[in-house]
C-alpha atoms as a PDB file:
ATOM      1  CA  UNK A   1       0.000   0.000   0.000  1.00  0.00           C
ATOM      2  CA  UNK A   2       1.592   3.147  -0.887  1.00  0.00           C
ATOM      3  CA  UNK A   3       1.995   5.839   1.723  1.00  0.00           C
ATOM      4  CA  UNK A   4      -0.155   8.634   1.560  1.00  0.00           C
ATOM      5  CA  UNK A   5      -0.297  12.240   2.831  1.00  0.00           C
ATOM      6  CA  UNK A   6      -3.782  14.425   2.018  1.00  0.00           C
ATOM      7  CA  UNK A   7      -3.676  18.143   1.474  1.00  0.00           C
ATOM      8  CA  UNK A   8      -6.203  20.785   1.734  1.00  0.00           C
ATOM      9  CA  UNK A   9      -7.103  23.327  -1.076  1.00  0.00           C
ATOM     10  CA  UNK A  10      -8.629  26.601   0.005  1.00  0.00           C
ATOM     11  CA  UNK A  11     -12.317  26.806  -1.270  1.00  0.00           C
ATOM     12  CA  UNK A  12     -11.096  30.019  -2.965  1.00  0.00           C
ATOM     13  CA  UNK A  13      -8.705  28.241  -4.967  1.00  0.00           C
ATOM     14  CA  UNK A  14     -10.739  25.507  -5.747  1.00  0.00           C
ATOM     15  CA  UNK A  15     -12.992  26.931  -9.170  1.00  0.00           C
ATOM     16  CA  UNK A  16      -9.188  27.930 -10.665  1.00  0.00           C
ATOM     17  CA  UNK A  17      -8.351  23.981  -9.707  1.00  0.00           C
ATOM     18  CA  UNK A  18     -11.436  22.816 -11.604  1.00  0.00           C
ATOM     19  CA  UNK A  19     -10.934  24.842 -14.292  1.00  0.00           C
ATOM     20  CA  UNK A  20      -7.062  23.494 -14.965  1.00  0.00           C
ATOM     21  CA  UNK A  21      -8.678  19.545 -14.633  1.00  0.00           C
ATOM     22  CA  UNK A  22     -10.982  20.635 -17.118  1.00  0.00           C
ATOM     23  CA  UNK A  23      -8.811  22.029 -19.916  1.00  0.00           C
ATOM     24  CA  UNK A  24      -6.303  19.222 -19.292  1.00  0.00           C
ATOM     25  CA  UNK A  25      -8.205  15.809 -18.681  1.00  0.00           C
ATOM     26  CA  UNK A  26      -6.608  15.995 -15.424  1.00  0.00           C
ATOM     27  CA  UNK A  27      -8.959  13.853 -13.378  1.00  0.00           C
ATOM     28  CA  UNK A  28      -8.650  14.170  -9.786  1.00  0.00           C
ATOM     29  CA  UNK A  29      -6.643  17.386  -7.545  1.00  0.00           C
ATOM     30  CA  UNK A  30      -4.321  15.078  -6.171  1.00  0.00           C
ATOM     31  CA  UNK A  31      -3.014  14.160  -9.922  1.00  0.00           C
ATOM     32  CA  UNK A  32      -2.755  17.790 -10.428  1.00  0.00           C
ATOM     33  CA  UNK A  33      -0.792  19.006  -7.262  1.00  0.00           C
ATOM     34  CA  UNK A  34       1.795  16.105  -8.041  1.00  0.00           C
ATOM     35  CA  UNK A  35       1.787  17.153 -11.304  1.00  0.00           C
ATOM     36  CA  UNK A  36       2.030  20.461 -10.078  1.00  0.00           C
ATOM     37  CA  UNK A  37       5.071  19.452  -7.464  1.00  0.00           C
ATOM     38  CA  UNK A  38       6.824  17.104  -9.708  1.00  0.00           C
ATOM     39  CA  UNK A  39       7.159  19.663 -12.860  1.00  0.00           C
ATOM     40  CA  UNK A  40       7.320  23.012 -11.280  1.00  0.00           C
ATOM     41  CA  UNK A  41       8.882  22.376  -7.832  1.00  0.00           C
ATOM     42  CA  UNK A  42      12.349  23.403  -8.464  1.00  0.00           C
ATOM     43  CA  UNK A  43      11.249  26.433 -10.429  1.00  0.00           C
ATOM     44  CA  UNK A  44       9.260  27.775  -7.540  1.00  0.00           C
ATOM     45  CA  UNK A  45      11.719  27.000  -4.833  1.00  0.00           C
ATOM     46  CA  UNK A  46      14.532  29.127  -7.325  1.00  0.00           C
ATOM     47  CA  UNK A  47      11.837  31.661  -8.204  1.00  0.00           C
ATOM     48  CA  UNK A  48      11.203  32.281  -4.814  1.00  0.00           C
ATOM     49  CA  UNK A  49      14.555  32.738  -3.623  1.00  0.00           C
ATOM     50  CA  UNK A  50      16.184  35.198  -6.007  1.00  0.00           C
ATOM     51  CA  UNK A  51      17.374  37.872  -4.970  1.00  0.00           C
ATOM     52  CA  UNK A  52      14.689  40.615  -6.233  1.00  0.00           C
ATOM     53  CA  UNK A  53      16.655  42.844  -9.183  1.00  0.00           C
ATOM     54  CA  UNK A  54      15.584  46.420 -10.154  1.00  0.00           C
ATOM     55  CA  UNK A  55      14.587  46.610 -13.299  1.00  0.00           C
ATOM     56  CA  UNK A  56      17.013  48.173 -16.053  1.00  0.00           C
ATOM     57  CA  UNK A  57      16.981  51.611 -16.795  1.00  0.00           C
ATOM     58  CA  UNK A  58      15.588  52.976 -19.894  1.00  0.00           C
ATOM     59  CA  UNK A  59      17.703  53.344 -22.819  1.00  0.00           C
ATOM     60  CA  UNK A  60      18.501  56.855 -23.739  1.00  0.00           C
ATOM     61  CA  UNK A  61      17.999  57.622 -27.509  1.00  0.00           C
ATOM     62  CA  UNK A  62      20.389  59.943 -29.206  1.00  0.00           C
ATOM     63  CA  UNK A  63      19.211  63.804 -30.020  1.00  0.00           C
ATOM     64  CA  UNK A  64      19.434  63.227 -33.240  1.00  0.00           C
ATOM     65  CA  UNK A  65      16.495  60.233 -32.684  1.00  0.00           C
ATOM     66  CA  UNK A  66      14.807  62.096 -30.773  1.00  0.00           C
ATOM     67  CA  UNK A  67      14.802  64.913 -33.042  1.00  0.00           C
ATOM     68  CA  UNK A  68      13.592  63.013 -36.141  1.00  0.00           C
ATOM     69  CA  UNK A  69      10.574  61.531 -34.017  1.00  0.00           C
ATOM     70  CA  UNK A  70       9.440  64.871 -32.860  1.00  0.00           C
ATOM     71  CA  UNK A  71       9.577  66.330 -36.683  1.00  0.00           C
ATOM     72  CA  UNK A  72       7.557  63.314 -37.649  1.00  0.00           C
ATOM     73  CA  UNK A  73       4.689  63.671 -35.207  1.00  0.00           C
ATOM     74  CA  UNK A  74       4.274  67.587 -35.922  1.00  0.00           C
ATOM     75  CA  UNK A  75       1.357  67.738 -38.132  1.00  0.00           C
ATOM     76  CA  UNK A  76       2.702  69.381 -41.807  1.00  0.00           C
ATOM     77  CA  UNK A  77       2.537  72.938 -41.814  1.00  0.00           C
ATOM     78  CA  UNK A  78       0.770  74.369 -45.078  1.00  0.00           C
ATOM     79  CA  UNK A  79       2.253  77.470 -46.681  1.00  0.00           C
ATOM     80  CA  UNK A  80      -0.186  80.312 -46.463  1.00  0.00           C
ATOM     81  CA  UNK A  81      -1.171  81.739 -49.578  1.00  0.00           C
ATOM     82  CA  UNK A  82      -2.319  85.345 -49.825  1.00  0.00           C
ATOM     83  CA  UNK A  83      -5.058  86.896 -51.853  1.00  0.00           C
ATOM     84  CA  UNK A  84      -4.608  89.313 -53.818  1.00  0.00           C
ATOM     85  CA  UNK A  85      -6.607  92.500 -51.794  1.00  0.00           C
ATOM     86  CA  UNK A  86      -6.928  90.947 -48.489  1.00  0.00           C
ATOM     87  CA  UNK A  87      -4.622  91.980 -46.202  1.00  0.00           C
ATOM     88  CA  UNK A  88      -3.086  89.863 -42.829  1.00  0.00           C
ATOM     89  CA  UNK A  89      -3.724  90.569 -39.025  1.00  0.00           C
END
């Protein structure tokens, strides 16, 4: 007989549990925790101890970048034509 060992799943938890068994033929919760422990153990014990790093900062673009995106988002200016006999304020 093998040995045993039950767990309990938080009621809150349990429609996101039904919902994995359903999408993956997964039949009971104790086939999907060991599934669970056996193919994402390690990754959550190293996930959960590295050390926290700050994200990198932004990259800088140079002037001349910048420059060239600014000119392109300025609507096009339209050259102002006069009539003859009406004058500008």
């Amino acid at each position: 007989m093998a040995n045993q060992t039950r767990i309990v799943l938080d009621a809150d938890d349990r429609p996101k549990a039904e919902q994995i068994l359903e999408a993956t033929g997964i039949k009971t919760f104790s086939q999907l925790f060991s599934l669970f422990l056996i193919n994402y153990g390690d990754h959550l014990v190293s996930a959960l101890k590295a050390t926290p790093i700050a994200p990198p900062p932004p990259v800088a673009m140079p002037a001349s970048v910048q420059t060239k995106q600014i000119h392109s988002l300025e609507a096009p200016r339209r050259a102002v034509q006069r009539q003859p006999g009406i004058s500008s304020f």
